[in-house]
C-alpha atoms as a PDB file:
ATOM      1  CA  UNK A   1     -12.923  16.859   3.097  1.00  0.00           C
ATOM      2  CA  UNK A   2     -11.068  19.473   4.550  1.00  0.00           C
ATOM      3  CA  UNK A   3     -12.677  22.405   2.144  1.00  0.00           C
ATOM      4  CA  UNK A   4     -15.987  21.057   2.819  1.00  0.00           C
ATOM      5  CA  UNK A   5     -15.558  20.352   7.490  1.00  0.00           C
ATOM      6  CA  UNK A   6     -12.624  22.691   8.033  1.00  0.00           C
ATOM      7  CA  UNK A   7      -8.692  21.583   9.073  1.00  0.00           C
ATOM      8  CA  UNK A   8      -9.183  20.472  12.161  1.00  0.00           C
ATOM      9  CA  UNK A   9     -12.319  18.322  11.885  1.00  0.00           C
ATOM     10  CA  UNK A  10     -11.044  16.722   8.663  1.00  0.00           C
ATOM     11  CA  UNK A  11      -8.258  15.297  11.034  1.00  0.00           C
ATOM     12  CA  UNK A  12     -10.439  14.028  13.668  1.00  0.00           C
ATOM     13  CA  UNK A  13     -12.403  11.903  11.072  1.00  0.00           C
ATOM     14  CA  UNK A  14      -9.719  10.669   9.312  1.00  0.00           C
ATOM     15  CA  UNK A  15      -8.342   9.618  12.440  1.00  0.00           C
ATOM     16  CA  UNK A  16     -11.792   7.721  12.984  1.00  0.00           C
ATOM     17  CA  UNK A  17     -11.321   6.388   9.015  1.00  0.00           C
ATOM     18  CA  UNK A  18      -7.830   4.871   9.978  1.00  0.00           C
ATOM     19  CA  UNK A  19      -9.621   2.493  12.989  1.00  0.00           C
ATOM     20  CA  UNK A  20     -11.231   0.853  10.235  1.00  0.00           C
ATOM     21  CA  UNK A  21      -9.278   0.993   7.089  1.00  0.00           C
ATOM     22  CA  UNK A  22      -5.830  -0.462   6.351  1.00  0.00           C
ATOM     23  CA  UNK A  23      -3.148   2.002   5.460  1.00  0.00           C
ATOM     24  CA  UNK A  24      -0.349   0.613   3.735  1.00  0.00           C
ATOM     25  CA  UNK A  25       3.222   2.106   3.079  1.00  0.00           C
ATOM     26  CA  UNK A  26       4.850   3.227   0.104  1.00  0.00           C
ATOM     27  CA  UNK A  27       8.024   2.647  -0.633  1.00  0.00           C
ATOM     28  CA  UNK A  28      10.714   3.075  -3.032  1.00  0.00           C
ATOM     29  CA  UNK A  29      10.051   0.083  -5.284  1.00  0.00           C
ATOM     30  CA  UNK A  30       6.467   1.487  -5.328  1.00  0.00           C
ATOM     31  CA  UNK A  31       7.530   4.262  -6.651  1.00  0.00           C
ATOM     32  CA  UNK A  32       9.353   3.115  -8.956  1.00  0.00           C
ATOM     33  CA  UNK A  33       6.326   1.158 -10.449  1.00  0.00           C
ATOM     34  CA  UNK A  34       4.549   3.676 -10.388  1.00  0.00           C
ATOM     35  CA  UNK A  35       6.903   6.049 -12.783  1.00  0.00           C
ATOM     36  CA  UNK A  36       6.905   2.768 -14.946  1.00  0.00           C
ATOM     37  CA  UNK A  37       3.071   2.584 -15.133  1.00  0.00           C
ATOM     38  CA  UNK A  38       0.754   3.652 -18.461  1.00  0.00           C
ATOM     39  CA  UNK A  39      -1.148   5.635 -15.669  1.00  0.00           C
ATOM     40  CA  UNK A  40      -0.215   9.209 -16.903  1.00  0.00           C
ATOM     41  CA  UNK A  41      -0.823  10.767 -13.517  1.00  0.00           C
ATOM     42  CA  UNK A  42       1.985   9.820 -11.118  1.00  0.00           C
ATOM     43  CA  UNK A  43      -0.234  10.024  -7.849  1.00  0.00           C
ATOM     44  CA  UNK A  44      -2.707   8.145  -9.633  1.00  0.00           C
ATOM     45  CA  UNK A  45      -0.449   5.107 -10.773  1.00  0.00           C
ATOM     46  CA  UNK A  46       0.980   5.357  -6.972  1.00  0.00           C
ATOM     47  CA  UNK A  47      -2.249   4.528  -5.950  1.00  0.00           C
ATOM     48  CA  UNK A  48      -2.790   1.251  -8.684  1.00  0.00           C
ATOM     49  CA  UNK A  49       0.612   0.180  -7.682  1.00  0.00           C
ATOM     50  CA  UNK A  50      -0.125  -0.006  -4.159  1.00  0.00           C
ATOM     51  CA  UNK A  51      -3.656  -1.385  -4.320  1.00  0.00           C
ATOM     52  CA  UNK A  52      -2.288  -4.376  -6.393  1.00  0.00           C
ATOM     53  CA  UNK A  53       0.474  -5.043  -3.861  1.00  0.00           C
ATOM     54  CA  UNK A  54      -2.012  -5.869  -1.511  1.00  0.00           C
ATOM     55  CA  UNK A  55      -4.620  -7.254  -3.775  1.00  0.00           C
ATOM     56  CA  UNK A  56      -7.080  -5.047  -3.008  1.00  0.00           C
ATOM     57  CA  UNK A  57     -10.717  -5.319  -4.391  1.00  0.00           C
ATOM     58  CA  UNK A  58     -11.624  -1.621  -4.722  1.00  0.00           C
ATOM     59  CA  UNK A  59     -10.008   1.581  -4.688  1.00  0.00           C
ATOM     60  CA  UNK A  60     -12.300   3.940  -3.306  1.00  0.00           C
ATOM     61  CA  UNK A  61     -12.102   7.684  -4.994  1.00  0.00           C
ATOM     62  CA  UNK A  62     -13.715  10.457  -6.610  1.00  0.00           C
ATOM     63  CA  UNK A  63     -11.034  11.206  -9.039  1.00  0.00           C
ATOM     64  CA  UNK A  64     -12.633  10.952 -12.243  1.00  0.00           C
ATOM     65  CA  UNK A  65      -9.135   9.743 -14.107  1.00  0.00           C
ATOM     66  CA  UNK A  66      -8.996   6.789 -11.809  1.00  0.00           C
ATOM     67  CA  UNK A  67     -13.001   6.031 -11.997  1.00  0.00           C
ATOM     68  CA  UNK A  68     -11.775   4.834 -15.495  1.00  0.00           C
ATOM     69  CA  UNK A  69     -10.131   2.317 -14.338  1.00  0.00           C
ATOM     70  CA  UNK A  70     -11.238  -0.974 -13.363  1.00  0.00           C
ATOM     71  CA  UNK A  71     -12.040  -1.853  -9.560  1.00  0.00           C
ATOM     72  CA  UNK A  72     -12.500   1.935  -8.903  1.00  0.00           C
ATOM     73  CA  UNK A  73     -15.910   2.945  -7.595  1.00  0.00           C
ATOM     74  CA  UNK A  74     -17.191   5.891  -6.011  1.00  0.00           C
ATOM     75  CA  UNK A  75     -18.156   6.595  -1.733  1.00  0.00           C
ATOM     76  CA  UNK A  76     -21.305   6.685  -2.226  1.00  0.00           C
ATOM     77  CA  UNK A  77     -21.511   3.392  -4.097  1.00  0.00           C
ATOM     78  CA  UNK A  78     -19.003   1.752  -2.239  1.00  0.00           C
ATOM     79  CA  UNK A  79     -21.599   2.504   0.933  1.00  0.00           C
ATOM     80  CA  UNK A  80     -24.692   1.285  -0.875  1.00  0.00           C
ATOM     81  CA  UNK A  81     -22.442  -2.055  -1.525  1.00  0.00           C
ATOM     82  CA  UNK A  82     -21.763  -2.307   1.883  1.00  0.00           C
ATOM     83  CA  UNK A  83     -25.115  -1.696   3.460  1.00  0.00           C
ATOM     84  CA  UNK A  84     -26.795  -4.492   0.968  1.00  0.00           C
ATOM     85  CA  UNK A  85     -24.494  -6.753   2.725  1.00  0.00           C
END
């Protein structure tokens, strides 16, 4: 976001994002988990790890590695999904 609205603007909408989304923590066990995952990519695993901690139904992305994966869908389809609701 930030290459495509600029620094500061990126902040103020994430700070809108966070009123509506959950953020969780990470900790060390996480971590952990994560370096024990098949996931090759370590941020990528970080993120599995965590979204299975809290039994999460999607993870949200554009990262084409993690796209593979199952539950993974895309903005722009997670939107659609919404707005049929």
């Amino acid at each position: 976001m930030r290459k495509t609205i600029g620094d500061v603007a990126s902040r103020k909408e994430i700070r809108k994002i966070l009123y509506v989304l959950q953020a969780i923590e990470v900790t060390k066990n996480d971590c952990h988990n994560a370096l024990d995952s098949p996931i090759p990519v370590f941020e990528d695993a970080l993120i599995v790890v965590c979204a299975d901690k809290i039994n999460l139904n999607y993870i949200i992305t554009r990262d084409e590695e993690l796209l593979r994966l199952p539950n993974t869908m895309l903005p722009i389809d997670f939107l659609r999904e919404i707005k049929a609701v």
